[in-house]
C-alpha atoms as a PDB file:
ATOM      1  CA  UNK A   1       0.000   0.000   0.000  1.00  0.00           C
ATOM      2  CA  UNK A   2       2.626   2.071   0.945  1.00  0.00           C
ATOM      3  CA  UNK A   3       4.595   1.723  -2.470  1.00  0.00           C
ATOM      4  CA  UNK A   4       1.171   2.111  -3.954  1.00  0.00           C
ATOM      5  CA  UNK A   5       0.410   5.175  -2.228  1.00  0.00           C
ATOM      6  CA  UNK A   6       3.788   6.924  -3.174  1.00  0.00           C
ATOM      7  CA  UNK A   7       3.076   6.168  -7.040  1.00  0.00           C
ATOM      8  CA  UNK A   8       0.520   8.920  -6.788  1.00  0.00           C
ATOM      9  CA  UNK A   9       1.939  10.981  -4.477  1.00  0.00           C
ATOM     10  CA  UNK A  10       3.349  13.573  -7.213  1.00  0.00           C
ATOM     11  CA  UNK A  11       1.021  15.965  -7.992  1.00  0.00           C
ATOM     12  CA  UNK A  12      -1.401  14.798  -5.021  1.00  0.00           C
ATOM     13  CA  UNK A  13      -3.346  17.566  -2.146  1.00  0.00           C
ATOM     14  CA  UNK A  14      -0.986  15.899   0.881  1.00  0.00           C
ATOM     15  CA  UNK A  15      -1.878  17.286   4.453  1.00  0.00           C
ATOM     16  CA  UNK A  16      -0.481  16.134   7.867  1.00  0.00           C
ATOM     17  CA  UNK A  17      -2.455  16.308  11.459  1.00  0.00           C
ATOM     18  CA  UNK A  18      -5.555  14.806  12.552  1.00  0.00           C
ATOM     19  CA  UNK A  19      -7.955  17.903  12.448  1.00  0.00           C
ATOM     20  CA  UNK A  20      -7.093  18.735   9.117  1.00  0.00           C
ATOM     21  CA  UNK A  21      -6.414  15.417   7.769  1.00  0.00           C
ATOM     22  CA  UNK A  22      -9.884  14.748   9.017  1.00  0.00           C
ATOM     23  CA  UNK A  23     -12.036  17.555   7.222  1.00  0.00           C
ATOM     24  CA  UNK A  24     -10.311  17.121   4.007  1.00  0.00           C
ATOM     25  CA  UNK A  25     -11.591  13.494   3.889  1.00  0.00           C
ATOM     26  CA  UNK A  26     -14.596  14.704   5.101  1.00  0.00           C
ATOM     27  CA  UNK A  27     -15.215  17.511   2.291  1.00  0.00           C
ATOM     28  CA  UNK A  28     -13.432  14.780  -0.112  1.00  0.00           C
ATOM     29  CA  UNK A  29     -16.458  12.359   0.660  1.00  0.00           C
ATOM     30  CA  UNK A  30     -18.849  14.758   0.508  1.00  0.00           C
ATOM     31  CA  UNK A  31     -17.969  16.193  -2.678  1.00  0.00           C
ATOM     32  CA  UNK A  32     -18.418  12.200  -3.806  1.00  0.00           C
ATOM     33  CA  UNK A  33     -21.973  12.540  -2.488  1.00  0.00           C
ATOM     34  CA  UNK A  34     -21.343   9.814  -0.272  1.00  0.00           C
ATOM     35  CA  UNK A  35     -21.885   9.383   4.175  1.00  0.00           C
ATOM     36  CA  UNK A  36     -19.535  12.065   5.600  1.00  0.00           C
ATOM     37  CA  UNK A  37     -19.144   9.475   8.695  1.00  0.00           C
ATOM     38  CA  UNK A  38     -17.547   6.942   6.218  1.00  0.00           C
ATOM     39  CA  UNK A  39     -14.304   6.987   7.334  1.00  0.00           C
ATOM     40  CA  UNK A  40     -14.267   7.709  11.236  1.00  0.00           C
ATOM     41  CA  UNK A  41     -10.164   6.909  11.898  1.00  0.00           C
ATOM     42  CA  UNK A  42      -8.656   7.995  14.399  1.00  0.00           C
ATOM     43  CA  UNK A  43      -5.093  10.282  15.144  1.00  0.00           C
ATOM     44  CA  UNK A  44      -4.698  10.589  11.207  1.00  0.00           C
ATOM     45  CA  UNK A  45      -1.056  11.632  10.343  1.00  0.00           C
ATOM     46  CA  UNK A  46      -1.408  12.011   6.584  1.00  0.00           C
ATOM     47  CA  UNK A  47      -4.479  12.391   3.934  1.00  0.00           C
ATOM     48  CA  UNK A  48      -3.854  12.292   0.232  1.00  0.00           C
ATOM     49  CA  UNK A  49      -5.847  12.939  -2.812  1.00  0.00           C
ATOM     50  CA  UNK A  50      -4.666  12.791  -6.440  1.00  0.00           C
ATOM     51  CA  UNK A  51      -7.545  14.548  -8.217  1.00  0.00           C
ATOM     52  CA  UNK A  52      -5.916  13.643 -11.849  1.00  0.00           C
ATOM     53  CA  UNK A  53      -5.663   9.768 -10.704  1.00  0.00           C
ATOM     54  CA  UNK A  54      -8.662   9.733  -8.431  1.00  0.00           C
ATOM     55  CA  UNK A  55      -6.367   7.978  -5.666  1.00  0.00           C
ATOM     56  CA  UNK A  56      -6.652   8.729  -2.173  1.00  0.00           C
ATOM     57  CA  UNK A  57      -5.032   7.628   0.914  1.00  0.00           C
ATOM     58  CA  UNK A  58      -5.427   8.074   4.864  1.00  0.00           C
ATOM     59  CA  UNK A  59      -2.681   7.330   7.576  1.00  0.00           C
ATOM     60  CA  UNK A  60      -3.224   6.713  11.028  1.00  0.00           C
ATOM     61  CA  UNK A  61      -1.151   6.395  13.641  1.00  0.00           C
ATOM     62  CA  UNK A  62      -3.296   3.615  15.397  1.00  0.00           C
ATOM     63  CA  UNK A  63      -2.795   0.071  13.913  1.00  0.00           C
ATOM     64  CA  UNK A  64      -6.348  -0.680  13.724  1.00  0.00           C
ATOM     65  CA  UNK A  65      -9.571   1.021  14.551  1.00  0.00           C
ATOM     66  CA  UNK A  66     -12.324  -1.074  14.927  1.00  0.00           C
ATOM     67  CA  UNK A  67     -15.816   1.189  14.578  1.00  0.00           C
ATOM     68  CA  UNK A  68     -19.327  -0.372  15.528  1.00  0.00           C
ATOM     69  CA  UNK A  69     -21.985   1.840  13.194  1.00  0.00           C
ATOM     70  CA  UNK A  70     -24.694   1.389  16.201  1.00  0.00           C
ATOM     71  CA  UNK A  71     -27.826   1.985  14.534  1.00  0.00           C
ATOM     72  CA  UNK A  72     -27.092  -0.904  11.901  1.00  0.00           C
ATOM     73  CA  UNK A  73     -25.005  -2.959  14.385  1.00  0.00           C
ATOM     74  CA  UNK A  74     -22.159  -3.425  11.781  1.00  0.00           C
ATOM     75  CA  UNK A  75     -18.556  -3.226  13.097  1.00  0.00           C
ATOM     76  CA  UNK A  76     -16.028  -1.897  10.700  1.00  0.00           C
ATOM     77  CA  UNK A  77     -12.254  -1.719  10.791  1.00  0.00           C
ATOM     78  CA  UNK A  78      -9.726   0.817   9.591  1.00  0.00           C
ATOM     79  CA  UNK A  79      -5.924  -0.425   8.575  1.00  0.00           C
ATOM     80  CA  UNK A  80      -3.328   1.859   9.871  1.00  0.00           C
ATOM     81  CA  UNK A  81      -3.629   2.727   5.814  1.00  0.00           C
ATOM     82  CA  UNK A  82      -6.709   2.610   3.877  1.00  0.00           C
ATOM     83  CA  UNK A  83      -6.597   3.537   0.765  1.00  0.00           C
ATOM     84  CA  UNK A  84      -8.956   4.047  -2.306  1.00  0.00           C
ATOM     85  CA  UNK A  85      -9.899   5.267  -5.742  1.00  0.00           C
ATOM     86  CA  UNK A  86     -13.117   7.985  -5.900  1.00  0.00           C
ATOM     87  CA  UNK A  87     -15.005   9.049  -8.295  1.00  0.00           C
ATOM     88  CA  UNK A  88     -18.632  10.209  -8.424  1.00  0.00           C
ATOM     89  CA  UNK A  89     -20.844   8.813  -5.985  1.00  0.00           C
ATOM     90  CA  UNK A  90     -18.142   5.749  -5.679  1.00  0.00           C
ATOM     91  CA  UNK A  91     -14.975   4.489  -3.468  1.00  0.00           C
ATOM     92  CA  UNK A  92     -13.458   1.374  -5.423  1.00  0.00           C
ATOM     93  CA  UNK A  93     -10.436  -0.610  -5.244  1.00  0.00           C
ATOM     94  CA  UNK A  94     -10.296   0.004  -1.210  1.00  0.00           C
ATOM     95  CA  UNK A  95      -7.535  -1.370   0.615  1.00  0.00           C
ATOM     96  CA  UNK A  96      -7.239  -1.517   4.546  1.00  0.00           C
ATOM     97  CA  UNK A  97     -11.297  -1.915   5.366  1.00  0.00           C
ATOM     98  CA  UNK A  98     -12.662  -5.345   6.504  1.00  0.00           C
ATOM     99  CA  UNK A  99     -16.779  -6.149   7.853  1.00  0.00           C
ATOM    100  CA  UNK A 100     -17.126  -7.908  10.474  1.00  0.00           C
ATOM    101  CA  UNK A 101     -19.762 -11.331   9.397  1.00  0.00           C
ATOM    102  CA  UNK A 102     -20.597 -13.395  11.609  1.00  0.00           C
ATOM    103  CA  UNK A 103     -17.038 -14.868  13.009  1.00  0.00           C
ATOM    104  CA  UNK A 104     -15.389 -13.568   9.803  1.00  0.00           C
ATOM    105  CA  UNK A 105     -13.688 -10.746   8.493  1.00  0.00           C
ATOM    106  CA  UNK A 106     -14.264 -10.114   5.138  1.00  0.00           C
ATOM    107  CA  UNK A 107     -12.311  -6.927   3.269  1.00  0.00           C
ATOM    108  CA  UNK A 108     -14.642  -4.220   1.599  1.00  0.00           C
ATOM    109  CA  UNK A 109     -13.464  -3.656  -1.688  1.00  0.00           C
ATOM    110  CA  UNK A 110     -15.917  -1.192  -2.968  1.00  0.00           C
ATOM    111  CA  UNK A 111     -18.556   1.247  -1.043  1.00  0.00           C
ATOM    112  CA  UNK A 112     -20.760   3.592  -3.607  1.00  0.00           C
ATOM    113  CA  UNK A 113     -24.104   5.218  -3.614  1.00  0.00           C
ATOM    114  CA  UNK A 114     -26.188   4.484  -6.357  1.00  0.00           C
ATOM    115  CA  UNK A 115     -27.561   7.559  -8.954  1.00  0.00           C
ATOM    116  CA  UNK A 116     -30.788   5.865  -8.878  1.00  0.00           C
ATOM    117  CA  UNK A 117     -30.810   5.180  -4.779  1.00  0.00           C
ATOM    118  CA  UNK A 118     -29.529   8.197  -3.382  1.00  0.00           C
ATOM    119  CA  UNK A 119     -30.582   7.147   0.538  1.00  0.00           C
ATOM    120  CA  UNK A 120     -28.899   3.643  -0.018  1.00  0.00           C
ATOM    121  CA  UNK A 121     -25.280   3.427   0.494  1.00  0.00           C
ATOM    122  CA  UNK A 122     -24.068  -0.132  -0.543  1.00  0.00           C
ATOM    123  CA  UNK A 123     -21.155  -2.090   0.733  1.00  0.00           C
ATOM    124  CA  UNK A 124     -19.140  -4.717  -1.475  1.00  0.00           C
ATOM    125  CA  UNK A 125     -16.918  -7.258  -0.429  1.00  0.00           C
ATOM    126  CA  UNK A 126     -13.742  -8.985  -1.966  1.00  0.00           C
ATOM    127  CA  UNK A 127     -15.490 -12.458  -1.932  1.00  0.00           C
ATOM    128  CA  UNK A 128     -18.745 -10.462  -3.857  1.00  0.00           C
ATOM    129  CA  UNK A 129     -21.199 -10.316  -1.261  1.00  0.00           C
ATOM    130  CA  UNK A 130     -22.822  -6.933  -0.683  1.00  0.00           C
ATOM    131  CA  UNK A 131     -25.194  -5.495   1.643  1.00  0.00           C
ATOM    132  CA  UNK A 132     -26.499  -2.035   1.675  1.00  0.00           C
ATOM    133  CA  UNK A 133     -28.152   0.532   4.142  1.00  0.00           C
ATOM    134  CA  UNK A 134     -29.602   3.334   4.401  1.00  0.00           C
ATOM    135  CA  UNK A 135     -27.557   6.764   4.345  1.00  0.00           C
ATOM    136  CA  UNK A 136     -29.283   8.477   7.156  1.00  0.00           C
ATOM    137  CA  UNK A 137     -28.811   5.570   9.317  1.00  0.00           C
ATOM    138  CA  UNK A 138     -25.849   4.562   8.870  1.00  0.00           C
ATOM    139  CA  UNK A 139     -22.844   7.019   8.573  1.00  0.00           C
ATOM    140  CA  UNK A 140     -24.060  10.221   7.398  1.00  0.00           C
ATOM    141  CA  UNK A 141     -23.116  13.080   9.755  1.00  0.00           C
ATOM    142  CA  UNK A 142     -20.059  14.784  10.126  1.00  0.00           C
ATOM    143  CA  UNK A 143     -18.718  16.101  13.459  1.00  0.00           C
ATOM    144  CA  UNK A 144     -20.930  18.747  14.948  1.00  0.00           C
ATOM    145  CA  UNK A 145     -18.183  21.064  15.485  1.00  0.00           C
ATOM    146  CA  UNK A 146     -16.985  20.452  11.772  1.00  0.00           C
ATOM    147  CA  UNK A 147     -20.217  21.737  10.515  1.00  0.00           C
ATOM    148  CA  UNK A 148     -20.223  24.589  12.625  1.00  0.00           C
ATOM    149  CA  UNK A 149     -16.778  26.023  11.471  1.00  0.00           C
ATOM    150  CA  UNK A 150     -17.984  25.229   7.786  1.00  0.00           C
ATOM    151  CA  UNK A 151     -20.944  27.774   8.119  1.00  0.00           C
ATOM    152  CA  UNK A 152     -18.373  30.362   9.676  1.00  0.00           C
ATOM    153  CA  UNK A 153     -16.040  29.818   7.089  1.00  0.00           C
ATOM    154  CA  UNK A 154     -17.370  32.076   4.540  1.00  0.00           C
ATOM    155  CA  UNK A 155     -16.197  35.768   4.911  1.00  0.00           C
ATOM    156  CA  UNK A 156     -13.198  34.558   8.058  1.00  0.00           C
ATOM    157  CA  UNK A 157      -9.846  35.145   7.620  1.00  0.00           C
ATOM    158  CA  UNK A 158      -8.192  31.432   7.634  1.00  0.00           C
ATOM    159  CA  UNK A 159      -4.157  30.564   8.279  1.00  0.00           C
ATOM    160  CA  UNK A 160      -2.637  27.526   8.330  1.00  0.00           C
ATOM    161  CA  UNK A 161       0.621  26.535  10.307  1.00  0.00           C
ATOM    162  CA  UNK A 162       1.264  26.598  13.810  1.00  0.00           C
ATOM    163  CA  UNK A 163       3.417  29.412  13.668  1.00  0.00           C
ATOM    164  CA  UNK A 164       1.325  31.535  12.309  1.00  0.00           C
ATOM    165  CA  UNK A 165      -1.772  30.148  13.962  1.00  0.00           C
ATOM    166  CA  UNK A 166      -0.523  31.006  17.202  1.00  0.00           C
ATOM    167  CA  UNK A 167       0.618  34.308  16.252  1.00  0.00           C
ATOM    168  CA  UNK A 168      -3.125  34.827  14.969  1.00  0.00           C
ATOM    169  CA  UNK A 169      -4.474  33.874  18.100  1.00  0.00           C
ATOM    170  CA  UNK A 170      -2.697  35.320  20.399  1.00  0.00           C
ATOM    171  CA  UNK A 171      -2.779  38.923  18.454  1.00  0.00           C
ATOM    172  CA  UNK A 172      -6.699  37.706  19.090  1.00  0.00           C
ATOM    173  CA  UNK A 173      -6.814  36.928  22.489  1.00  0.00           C
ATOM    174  CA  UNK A 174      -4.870  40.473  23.242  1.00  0.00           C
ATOM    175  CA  UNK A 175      -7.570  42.948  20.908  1.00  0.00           C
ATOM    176  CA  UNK A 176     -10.319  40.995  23.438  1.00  0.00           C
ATOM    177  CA  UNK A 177      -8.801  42.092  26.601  1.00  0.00           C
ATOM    178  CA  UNK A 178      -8.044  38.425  27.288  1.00  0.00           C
ATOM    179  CA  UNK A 179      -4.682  36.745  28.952  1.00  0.00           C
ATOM    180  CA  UNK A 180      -2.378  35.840  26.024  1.00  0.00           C
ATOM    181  CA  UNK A 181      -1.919  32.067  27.263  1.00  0.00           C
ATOM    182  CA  UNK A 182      -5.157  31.017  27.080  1.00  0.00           C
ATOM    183  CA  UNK A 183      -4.938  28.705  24.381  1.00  0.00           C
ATOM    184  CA  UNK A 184      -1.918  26.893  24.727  1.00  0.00           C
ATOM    185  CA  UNK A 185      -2.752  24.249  22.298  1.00  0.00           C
ATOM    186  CA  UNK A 186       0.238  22.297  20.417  1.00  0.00           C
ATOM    187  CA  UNK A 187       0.846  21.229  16.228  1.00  0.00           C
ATOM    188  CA  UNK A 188      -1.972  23.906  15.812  1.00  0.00           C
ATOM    189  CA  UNK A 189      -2.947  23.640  11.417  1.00  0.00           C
ATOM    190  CA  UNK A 190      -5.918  26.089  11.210  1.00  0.00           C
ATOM    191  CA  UNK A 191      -7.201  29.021  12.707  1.00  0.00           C
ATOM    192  CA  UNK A 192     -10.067  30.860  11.944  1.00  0.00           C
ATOM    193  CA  UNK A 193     -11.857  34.192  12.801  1.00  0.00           C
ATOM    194  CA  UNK A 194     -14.681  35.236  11.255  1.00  0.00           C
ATOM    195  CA  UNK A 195     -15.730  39.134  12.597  1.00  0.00           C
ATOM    196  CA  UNK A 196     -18.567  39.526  11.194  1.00  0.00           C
ATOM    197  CA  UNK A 197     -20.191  36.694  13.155  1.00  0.00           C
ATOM    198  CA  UNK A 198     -17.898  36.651  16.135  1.00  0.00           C
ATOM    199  CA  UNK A 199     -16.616  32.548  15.513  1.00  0.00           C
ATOM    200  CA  UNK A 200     -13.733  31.818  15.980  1.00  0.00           C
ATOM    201  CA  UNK A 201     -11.947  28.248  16.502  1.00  0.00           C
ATOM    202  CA  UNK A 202      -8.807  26.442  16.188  1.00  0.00           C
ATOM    203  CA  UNK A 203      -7.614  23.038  14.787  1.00  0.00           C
ATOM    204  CA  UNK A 204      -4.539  21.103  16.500  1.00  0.00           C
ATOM    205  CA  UNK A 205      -2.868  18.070  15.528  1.00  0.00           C
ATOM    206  CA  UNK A 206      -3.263  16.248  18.629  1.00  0.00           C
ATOM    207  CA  UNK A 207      -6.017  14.438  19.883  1.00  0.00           C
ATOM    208  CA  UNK A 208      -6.180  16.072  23.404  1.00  0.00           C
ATOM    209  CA  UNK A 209      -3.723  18.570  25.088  1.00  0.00           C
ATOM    210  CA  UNK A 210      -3.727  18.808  28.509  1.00  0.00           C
ATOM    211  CA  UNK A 211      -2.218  21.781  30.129  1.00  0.00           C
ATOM    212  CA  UNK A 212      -1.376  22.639  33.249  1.00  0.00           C
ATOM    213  CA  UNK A 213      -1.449  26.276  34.642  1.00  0.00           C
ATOM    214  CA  UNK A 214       1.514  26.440  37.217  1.00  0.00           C
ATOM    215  CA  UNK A 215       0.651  29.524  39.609  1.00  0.00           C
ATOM    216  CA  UNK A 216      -3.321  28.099  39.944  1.00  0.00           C
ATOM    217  CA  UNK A 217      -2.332  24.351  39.524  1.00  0.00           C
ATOM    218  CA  UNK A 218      -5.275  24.003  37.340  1.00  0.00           C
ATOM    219  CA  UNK A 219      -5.559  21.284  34.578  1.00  0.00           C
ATOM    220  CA  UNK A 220      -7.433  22.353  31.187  1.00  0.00           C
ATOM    221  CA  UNK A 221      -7.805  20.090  28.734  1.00  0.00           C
ATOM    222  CA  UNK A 222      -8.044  21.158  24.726  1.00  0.00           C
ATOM    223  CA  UNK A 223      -9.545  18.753  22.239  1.00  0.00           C
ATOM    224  CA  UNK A 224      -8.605  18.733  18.345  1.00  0.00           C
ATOM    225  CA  UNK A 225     -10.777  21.324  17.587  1.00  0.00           C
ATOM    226  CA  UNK A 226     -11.405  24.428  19.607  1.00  0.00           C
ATOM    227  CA  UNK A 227     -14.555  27.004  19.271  1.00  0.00           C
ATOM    228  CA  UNK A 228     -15.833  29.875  20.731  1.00  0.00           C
ATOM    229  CA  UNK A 229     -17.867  33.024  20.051  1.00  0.00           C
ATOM    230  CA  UNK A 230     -15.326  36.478  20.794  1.00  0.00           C
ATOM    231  CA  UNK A 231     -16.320  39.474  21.730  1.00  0.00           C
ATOM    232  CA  UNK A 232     -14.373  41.917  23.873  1.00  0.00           C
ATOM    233  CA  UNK A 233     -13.273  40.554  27.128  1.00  0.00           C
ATOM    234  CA  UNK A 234     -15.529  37.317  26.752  1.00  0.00           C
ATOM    235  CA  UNK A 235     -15.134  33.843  24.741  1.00  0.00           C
ATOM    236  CA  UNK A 236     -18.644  32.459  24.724  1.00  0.00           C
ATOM    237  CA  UNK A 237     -20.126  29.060  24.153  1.00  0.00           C
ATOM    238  CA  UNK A 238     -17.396  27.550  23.894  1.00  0.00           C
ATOM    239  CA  UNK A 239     -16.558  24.102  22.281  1.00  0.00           C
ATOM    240  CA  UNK A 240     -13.783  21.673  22.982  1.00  0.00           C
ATOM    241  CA  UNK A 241     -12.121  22.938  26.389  1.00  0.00           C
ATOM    242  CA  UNK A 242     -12.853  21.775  29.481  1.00  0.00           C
ATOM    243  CA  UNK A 243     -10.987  21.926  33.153  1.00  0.00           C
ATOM    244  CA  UNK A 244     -10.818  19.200  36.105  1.00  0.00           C
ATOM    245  CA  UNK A 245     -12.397  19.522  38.795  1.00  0.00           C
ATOM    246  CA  UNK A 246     -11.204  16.625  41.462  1.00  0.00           C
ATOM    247  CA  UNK A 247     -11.872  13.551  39.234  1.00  0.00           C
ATOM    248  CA  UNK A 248     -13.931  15.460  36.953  1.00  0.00           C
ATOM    249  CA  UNK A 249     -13.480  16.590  33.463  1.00  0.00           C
ATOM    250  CA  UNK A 250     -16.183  20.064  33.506  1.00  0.00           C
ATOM    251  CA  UNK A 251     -16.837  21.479  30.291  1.00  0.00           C
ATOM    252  CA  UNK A 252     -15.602  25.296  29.753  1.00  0.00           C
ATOM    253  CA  UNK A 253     -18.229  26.899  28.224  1.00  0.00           C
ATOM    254  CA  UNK A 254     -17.408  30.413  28.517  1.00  0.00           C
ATOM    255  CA  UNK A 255     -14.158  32.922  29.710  1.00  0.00           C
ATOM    256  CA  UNK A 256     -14.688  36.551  30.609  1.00  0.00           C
ATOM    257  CA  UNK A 257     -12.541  39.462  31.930  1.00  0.00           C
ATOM    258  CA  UNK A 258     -15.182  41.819  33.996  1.00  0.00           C
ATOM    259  CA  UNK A 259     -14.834  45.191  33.119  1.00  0.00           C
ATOM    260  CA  UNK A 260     -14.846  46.061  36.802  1.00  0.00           C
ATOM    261  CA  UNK A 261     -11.977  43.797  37.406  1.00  0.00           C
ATOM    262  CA  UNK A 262      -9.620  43.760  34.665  1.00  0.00           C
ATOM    263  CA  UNK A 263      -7.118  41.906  37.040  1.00  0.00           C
ATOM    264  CA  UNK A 264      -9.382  38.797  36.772  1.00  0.00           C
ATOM    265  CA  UNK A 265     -11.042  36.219  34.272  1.00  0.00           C
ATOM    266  CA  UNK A 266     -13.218  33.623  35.245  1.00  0.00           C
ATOM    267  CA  UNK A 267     -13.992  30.382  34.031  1.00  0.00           C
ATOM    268  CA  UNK A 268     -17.509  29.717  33.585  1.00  0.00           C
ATOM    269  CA  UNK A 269     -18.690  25.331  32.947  1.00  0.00           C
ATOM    270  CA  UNK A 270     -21.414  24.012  31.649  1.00  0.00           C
ATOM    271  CA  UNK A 271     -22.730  23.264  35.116  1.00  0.00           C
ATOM    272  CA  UNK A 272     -23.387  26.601  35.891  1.00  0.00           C
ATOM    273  CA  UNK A 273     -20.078  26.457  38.461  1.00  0.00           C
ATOM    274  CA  UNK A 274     -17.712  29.021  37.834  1.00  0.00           C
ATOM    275  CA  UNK A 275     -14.020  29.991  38.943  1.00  0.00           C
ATOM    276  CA  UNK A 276     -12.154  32.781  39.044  1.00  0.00           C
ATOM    277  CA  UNK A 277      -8.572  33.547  38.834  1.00  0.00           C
ATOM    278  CA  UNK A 278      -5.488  36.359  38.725  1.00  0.00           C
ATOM    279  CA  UNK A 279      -4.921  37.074  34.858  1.00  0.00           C
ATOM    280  CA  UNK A 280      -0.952  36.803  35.520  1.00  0.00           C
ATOM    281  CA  UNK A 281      -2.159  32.878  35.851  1.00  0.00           C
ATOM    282  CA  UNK A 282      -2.406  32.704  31.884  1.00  0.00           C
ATOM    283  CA  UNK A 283       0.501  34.799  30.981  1.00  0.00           C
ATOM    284  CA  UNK A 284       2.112  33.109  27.497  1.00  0.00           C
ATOM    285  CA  UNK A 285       4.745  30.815  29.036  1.00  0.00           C
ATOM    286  CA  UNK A 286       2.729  29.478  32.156  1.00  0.00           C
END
């Protein structure tokens, strides 16, 4: 696969990181027309897409994902590569996805949507046995947060790199009035602000960053992707951070600086609890 995959690497779209790797297969499979949930791998390292050749890859860095798609009760797995040709409405020649039948597993070879069945999505395996389902209940939604940023997108102003991300966002964090080391997420490959609507959100590599402010000895947690709503001195509804709490993980749903305080933020969950701290606490560097 691997020698495979680096036959069509010239001229190929090649991205690295999970967050990104995992919205261009996303957007890939739904410019197909096929389930957006298709491919749900996990800590992807590399996505590829040779539009001229129609070949497309996916690297994780797991060995093997297994995925049970609950509402049909079908468990599928995911090679550390899985690889693919696409064209309209069709993924053929797969390599690196097996169904689980019965006691056996049986490699999927093709998975397409047909022009005349647009709700059915069918699944064909290497020994010729097929079995299809229905789009909207098996594997048709893409991450909630995904879709969100999408219908921000429009209109934002968009970076890529973690240099420049965390320049962005930072530069972001200081026009709000906010502490400057809020957001001390790592491998960052997209951030986004659009200020028309207020959304803004960023897009790390890892799976999870866990952080831990020294002077307050207070764990946060940031997920792949990050979103909030900014407006000065406040990040609202917030996605994608949340802070522990004894052995509890609490949702962060919004961050403020009170006018009447400027020498404080406070750290509002989604359990109506709320904290509050000395600014100097999130200085860049702690």
């Amino acid at each position: 696969m691997a020698s495979q995959t680096e036959s069509h690497r010239a001229g190929a779209e090649v991205v690295s990181g999970d967050a990104i790797c995992r919205k261009k297969s996303i957007d890939l499979l739904e410019e197909l027309g096929l389930p957006k949930g298709l491919l749900p791998m996990e800590d992807i390292q590399e996505f590829g897409y040779n539009r001229s050749t129609g070949f497309m890859w996916l690297v994780q860095g797991r060995k093997k994902v297994e995925h049970t798609f609950k509402k049909i009760k079908q468990m599928v797995s995911y090679a550390t590569e899985v690889t693919a040709f696409a064209e309209k409405g069709k993924l053929r020649k797969i390599t690196g996805v097996k169904t689980k039948e019965l006691m056996l597993w049986l490699s999927v070879v093709e998975v397409y949507v047909p022009e005349a069945s647009p709700e059915k999505v069918t699944f064909k395996t290497g020994t010729g046995l097929s079995d299809s389902f229905d789009v909207r209940t098996t594997c048709s939604k893409a991450p909630t947060m995904a879709s969100q940023i999408e219908s921000h997108r429009t209109g934002a102003e968009v970076v890529s790199g973690d240099a420049i991300c965390r320049k962005k966002s930072i530069d972001l964090l200081e026009e709000l009035g906010l502490p400057k080391g809020l957001l001390p997420m790592e491998d960052i490959q997209e951030f986004g602000y659009n200020r028309a609507t207020g959304f803004m959100w960023l897009l790390q590599g890892k799976k999870k960053v866990e952080h831990t402010f020294k002077k307050i000895k207070q764990t946060v947690s940031y997920a792949t992707e990050v979103t909030a709503f900014a407006e000065k001195g406040k990040l609202r509804k917030i996605t994608g951070v949340k802070t522990k709490e004894l052995m509890l993980w609490l949702s962060v749903v919004e961050v403020y600086v009170p006018d009447a305080s400027p020498e404080k933020v406070t750290f509002k969950t989604g359990t109506g609890l709320s904290d509050t701290f000395d600014v100097t606490a999130f200085a860049l560097g702690e």
